[in-house]
Protein backbone atom coordinates (compact mmCIF):
# COMPACT_ATOMS: atom_id res chain seq x y z
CA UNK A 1 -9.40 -10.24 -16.89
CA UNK A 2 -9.86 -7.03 -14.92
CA UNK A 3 -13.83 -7.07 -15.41
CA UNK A 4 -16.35 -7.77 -12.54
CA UNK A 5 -18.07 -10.83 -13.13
CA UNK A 6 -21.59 -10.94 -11.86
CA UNK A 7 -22.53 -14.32 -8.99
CA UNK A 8 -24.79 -15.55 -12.11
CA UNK A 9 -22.40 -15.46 -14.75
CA UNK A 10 -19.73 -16.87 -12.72
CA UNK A 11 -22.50 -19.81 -11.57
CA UNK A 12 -22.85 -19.90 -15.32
CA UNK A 13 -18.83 -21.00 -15.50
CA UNK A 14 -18.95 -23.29 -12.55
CA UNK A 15 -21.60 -25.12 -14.36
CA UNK A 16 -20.14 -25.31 -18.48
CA UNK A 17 -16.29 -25.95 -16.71
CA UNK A 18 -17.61 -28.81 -14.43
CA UNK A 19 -15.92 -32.44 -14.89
CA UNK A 20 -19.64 -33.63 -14.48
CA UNK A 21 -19.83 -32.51 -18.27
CA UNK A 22 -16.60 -34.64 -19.03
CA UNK A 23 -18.65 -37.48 -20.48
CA UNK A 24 -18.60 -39.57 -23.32
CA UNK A 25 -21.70 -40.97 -25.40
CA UNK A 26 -23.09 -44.66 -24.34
CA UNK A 27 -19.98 -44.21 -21.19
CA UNK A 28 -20.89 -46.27 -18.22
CA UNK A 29 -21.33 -43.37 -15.40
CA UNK A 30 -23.12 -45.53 -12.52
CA UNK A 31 -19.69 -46.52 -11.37
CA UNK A 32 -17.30 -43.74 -11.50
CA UNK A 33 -14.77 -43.86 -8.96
CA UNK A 34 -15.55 -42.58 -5.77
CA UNK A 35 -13.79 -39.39 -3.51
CA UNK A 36 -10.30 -39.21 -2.51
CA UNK A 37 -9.88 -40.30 1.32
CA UNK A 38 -8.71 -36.64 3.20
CA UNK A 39 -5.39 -38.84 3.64
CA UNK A 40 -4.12 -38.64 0.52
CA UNK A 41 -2.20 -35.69 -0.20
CA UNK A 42 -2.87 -33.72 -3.86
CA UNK A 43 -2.13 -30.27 -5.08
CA UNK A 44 -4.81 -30.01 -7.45
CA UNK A 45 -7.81 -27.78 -7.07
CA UNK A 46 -10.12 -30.54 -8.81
CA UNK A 47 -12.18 -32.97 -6.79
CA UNK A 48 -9.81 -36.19 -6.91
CA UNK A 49 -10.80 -39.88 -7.00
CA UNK A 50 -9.26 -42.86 -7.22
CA UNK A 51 -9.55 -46.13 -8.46
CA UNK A 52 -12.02 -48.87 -7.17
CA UNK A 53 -12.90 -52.29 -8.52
CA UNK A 54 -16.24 -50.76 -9.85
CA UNK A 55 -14.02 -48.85 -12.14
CA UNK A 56 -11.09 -50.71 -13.31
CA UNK A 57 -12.73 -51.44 -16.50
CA UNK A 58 -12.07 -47.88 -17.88
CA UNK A 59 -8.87 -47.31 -19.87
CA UNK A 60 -7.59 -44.52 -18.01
CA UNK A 61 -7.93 -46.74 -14.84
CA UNK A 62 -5.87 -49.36 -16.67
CA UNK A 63 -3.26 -47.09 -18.15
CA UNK A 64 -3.00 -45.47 -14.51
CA UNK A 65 -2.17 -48.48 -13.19
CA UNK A 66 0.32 -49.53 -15.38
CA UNK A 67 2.27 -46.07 -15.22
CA UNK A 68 2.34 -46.81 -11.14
CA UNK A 69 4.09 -50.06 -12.25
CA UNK A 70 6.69 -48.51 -14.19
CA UNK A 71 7.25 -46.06 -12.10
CA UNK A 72 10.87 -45.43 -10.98
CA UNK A 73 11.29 -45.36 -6.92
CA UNK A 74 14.34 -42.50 -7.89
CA UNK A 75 11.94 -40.39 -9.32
CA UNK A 76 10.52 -39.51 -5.96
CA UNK A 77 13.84 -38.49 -5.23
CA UNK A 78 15.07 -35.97 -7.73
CA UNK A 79 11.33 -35.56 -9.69
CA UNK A 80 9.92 -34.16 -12.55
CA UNK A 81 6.28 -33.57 -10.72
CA UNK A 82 5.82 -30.59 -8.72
CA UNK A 83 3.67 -32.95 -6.69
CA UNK A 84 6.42 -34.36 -5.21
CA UNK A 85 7.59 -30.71 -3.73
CA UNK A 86 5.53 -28.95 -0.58
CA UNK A 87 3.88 -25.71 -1.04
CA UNK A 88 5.68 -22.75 -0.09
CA UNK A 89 2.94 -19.99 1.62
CA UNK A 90 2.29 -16.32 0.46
CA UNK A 91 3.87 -14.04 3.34
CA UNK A 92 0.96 -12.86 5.62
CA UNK A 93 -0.05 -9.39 4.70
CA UNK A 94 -0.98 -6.63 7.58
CA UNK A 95 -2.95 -4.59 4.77
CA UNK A 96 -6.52 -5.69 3.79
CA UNK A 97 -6.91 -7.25 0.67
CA UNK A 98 -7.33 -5.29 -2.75
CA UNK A 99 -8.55 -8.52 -4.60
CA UNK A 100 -11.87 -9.69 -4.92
CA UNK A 101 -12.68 -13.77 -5.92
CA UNK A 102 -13.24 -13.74 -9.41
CA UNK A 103 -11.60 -10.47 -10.30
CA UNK A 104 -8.89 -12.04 -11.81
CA UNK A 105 -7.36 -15.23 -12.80
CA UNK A 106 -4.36 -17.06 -11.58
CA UNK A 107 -2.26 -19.01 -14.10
CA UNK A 108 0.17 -22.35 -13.18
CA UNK A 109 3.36 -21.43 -14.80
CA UNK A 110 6.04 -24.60 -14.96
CA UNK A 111 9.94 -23.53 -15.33
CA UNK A 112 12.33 -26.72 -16.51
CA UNK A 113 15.94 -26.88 -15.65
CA UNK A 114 18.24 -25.55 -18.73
CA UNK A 115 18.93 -28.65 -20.77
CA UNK A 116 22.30 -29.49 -21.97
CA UNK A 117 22.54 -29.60 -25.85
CA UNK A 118 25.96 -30.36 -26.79
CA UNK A 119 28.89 -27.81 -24.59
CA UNK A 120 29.32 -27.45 -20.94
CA UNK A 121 29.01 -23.80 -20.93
CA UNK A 122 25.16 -24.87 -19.63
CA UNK A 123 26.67 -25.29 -16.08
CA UNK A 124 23.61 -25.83 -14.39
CA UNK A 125 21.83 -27.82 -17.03
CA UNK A 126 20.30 -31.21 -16.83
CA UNK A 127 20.93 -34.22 -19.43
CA UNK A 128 17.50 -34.63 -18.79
CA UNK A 129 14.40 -32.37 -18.59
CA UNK A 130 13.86 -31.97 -15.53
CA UNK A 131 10.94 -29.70 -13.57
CA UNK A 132 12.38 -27.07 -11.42
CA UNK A 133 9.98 -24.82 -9.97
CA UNK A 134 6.27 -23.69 -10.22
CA UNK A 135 5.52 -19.82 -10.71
CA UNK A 136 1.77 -18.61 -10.14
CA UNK A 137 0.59 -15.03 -11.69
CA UNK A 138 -2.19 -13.05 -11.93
CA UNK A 139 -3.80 -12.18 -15.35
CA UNK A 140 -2.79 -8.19 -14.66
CA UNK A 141 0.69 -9.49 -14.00
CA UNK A 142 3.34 -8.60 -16.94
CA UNK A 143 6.18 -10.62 -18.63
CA UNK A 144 8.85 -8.93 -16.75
CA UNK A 145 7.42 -9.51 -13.46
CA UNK A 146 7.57 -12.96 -14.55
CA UNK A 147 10.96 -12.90 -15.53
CA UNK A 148 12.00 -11.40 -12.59
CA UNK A 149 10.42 -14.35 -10.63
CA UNK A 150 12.20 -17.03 -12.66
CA UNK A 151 14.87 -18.23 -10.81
CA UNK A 152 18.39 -19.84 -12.29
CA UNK A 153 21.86 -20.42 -11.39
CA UNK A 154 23.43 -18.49 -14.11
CA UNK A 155 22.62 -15.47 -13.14
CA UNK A 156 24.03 -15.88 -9.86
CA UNK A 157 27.97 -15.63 -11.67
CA UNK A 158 29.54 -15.85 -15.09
CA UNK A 159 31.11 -19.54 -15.78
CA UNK A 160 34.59 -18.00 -17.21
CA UNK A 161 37.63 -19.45 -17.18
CA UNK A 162 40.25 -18.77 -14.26
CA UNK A 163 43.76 -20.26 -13.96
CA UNK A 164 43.75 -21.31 -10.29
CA UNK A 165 40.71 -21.38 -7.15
CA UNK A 166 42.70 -18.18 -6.15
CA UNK A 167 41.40 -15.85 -8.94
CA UNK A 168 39.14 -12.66 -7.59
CA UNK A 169 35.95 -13.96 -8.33
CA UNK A 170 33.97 -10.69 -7.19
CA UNK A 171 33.79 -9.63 -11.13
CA UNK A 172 31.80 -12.77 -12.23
CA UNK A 173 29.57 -12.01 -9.49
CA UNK A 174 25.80 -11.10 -10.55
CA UNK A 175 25.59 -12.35 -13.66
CA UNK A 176 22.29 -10.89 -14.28
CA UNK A 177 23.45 -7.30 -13.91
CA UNK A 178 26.21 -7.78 -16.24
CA UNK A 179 24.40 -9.36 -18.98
CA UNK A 180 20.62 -8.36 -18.39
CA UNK A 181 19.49 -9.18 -22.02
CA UNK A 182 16.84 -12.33 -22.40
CA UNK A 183 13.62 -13.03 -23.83
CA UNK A 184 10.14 -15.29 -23.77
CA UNK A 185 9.40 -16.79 -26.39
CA UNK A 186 5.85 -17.72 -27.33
CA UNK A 187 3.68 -18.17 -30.22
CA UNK A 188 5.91 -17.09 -32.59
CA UNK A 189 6.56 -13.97 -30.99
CA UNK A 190 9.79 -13.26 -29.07
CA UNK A 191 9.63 -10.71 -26.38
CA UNK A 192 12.48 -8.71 -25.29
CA UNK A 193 13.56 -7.39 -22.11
CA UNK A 194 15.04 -3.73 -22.83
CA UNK A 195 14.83 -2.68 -19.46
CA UNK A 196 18.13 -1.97 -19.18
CA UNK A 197 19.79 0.71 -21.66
CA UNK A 198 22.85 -1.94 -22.06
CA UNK A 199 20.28 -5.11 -23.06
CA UNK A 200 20.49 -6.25 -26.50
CA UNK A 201 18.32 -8.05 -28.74
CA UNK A 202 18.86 -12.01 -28.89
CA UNK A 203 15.81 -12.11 -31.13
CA UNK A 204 17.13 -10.54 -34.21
CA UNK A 205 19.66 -12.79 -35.29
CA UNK A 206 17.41 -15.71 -34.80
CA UNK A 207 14.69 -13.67 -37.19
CA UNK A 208 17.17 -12.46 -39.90
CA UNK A 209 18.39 -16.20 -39.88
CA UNK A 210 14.15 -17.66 -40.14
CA UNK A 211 13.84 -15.20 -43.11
CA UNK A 212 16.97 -17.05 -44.62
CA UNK A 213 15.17 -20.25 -44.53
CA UNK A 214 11.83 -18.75 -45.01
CA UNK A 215 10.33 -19.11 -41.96
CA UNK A 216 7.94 -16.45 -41.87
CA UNK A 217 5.24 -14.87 -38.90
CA UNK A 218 8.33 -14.68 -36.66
CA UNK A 219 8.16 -11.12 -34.40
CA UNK A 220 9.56 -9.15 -32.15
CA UNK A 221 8.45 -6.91 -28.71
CA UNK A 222 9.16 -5.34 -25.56
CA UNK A 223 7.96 -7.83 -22.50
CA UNK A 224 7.80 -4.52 -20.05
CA UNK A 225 4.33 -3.92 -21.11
CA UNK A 226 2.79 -7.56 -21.88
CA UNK A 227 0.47 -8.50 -19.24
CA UNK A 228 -0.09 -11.84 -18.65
CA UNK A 229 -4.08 -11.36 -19.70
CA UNK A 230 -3.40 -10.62 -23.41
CA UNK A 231 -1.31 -13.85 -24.34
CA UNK A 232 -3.47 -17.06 -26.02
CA UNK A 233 -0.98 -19.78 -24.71
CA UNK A 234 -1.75 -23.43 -24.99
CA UNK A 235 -2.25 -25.51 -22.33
CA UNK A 236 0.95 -27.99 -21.85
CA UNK A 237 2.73 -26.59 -24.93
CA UNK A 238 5.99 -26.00 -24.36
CA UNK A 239 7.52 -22.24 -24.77
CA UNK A 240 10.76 -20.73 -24.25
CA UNK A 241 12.90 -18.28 -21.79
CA UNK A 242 16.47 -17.67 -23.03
CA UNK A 243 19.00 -15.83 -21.06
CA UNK A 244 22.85 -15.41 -20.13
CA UNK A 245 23.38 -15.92 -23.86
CA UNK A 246 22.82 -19.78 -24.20
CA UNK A 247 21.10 -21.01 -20.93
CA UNK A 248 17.52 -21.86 -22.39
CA UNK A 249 14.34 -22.60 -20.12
CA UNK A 250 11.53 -24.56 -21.48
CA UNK A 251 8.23 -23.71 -19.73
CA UNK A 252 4.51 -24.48 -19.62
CA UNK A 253 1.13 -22.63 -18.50
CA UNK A 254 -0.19 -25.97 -16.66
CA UNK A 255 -3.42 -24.43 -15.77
CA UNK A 256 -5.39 -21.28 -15.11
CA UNK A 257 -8.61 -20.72 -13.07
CA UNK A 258 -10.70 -17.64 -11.58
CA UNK A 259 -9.27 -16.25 -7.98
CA UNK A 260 -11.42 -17.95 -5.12
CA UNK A 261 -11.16 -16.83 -1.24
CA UNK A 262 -8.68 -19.11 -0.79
CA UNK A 263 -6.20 -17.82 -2.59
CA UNK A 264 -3.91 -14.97 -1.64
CA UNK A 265 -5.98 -11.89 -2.42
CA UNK A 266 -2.67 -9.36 -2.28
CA UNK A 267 -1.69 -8.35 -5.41
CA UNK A 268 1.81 -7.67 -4.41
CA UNK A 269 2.80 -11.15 -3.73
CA UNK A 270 2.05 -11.95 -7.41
CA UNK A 271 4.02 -13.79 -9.51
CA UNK A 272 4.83 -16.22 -6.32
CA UNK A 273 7.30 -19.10 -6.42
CA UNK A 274 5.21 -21.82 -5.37
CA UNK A 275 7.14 -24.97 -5.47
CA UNK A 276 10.71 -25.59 -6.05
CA UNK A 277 12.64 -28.81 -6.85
CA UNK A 278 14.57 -30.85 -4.37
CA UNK A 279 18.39 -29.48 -4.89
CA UNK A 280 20.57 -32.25 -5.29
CA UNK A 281 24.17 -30.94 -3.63
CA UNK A 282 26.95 -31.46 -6.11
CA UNK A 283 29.10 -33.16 -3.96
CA UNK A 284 33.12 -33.15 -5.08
CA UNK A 285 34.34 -35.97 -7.26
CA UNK A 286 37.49 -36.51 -5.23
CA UNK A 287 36.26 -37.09 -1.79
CA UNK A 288 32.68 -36.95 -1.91
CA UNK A 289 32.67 -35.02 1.09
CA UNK A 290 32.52 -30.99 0.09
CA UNK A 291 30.65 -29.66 -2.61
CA UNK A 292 31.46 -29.19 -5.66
CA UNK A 293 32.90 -24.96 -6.28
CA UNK A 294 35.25 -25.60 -9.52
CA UNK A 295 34.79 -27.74 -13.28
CA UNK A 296 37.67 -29.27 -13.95
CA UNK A 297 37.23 -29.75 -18.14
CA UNK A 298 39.35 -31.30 -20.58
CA UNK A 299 41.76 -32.76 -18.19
CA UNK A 300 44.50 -35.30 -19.55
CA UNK A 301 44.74 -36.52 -16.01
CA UNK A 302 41.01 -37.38 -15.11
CA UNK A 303 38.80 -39.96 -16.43
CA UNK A 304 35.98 -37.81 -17.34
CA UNK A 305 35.27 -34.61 -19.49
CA UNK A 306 33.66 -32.50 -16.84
CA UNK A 307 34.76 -33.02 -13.22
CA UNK A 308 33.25 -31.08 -10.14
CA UNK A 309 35.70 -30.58 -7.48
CA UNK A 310 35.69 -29.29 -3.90
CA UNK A 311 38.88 -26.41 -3.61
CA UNK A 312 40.98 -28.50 -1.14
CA UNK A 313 40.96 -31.45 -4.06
CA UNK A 314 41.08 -29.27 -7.14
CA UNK A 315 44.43 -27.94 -5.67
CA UNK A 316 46.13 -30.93 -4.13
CA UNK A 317 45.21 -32.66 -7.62
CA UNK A 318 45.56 -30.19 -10.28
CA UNK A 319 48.45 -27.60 -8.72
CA UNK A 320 52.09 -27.94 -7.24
CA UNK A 321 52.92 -25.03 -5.73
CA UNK A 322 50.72 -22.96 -7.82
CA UNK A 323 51.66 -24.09 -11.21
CA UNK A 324 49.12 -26.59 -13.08
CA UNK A 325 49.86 -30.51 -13.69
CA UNK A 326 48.83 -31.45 -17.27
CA UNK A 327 46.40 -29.56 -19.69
CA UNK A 328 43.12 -28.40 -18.13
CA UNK A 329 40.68 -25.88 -17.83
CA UNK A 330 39.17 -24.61 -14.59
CA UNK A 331 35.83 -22.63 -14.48
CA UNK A 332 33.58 -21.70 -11.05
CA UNK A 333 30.75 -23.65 -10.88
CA UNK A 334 27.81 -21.50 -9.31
CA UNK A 335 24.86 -22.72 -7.17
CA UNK A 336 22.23 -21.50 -5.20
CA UNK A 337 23.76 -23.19 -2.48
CA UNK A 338 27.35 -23.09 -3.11
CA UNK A 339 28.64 -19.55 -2.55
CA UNK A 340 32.12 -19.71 -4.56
């Protein structure tokens, strides 16, 4: 926002952004539900409630209830709520603060797991969309800070085919450095990352191709100098983040409110990763004992199109002395975890 906002005009905001105005003509607001106990555990910034017997007759009540039905015990396991994950704290600055409450605003930024469309060359995506971590950033904040922020296995090394688990891997390495082009895509407008002199533009092709079909209000900038601040996002709609060629993020702005005193008031620690999904260890498909460092693809001698195999099983199964059993194709499989 980068304006000073006067104690009136922000008790002004406090008052028209209330939930008490979140009423409905000829509702029945004697028995709304009551506080949530201190117990219960929430990440939201809104006062919480939950549901009493007074209040089971509204429909949100009801259709609460039957979601916690349906819900699937696994799903506390691997997730799709950031909920689910624990808060990971700003460092503690020695320097005083150079924010003020209500000089800015902080926006909720979700990041979902690359999903898989139709080839493996996704090697860390998910059949399913699935949440994988939750960036905050300040209004001043710009798109390439944000970028920089985002975190994904691709970057960490390129997925390229290697004839045995004794090829130098050290070229593949840093992926991002390699291939530094990418670019966020929202409302219409794709914005590029030509930071570095090698980056390209993934954009045009996809423009030249809308003009084809006559797609029209489709444009093109540089991210390096879009702050956060100018953008008119929607709420919950989903937007893009394309990199490494074909690994594609979907991402939301989940929510955005004015900077309060408890909030990290260093500028420098913005964008922050606040919450990261569980990692689920690829374990090998042999043994299911090591992880998983190789894909094992298109193999005449395994049941499956994409294997993940620990090193001592890929070469006991795939290699006699060196030389390859059968038709296959062997590619490193990179995780945060896994250091191939």
């Amino acid at each position: 926002m980068g304006a000073e906002i006067s104690y009136n005009e922000l008790k002004h905001l406090s008052e028209e952004c209330s939930i008490d105005q979140l009423t409905c003509e000829e509702e029945d607001t004697k028995h709304f539900p009551t506080k949530l106990p201190e117990n219960i555990n929430s990440s939201t910034k809104l006062p919480g409630t939950f549901i009493t017997n007074e209040s089971n007759h509204f429909a949100i009540n009801k259709f609460i209830q039957e979601m916690e039905k349906q819900k699937n015990p696994s799903q506390s396991c691997i997730g799709n709520k950031r909920s689910y994950y624990p808060r990971l704290e700003f460092p503690v600055s020695p320097y005083p603060p150079d924010l003020k409450p209500g000089s800015d605003f902080v926006a909720s930024i979700l990041i979902y797991r690359p999903v898989e469309f139709k080839f493996f060359h996704a090697k860390n995506a998910s059949e399913k969309l699935r949440f994988s971590h939750e960036i905050v950033v300040l209004g001043r904040n710009t798109l390439t800070e944000l970028r920089d922020t985002i975190m994904c296995s691709s970057d960490f090394g390129l997925c390229k085919e290697v004839e045995n688990t004794s090829a130098d891997l050290k070229p593949l390495a840093n992926a991002r450095n390699i291939y530094p082009s990418g670019f966020i895509f929202i409302d219409n407008v794709f914005y590029n990352d030509f930071r570095d002199p090698n980056s390209i533009d993934y954009s045009f092709p996809i423009i030249e191709w809308a003009k084809e079909k006559q797609i029209k209000n489709l444009s093109s900038e540089n991210m390096e100098n879009v702050r956060i601040e100018s953008l008119t996002p929607r709420f919950g709609y989903p937007y893009l983040y394309m990199h490494q060629g074909d690994c594609e993020h979907l991402f939301i702005f989940a929510d955005a409110r004015l900077l309060n005193s408890s909030d990290c008031l260093h500028s420098q620690f913005y964008p922050h990763v606040l919450k990261i999904n569980r990692n689920i260890n690829r374990m090998c498909f042999m043994c299911s004992v090591s992880f998983a460092k190789w894909i094992v693809v298109d193999s005449d001698r395994l049941p499956q199109h994409k294997v993940f195999m620990c090193t001592d099983c890929c070469n006991s199964y795939n290699y006699v002395n060196g030389e390859k059993l059968g038709s296959f194709k062997l590619y490193p499989y990179y995780e945060k975890h896994v250091v191939v």
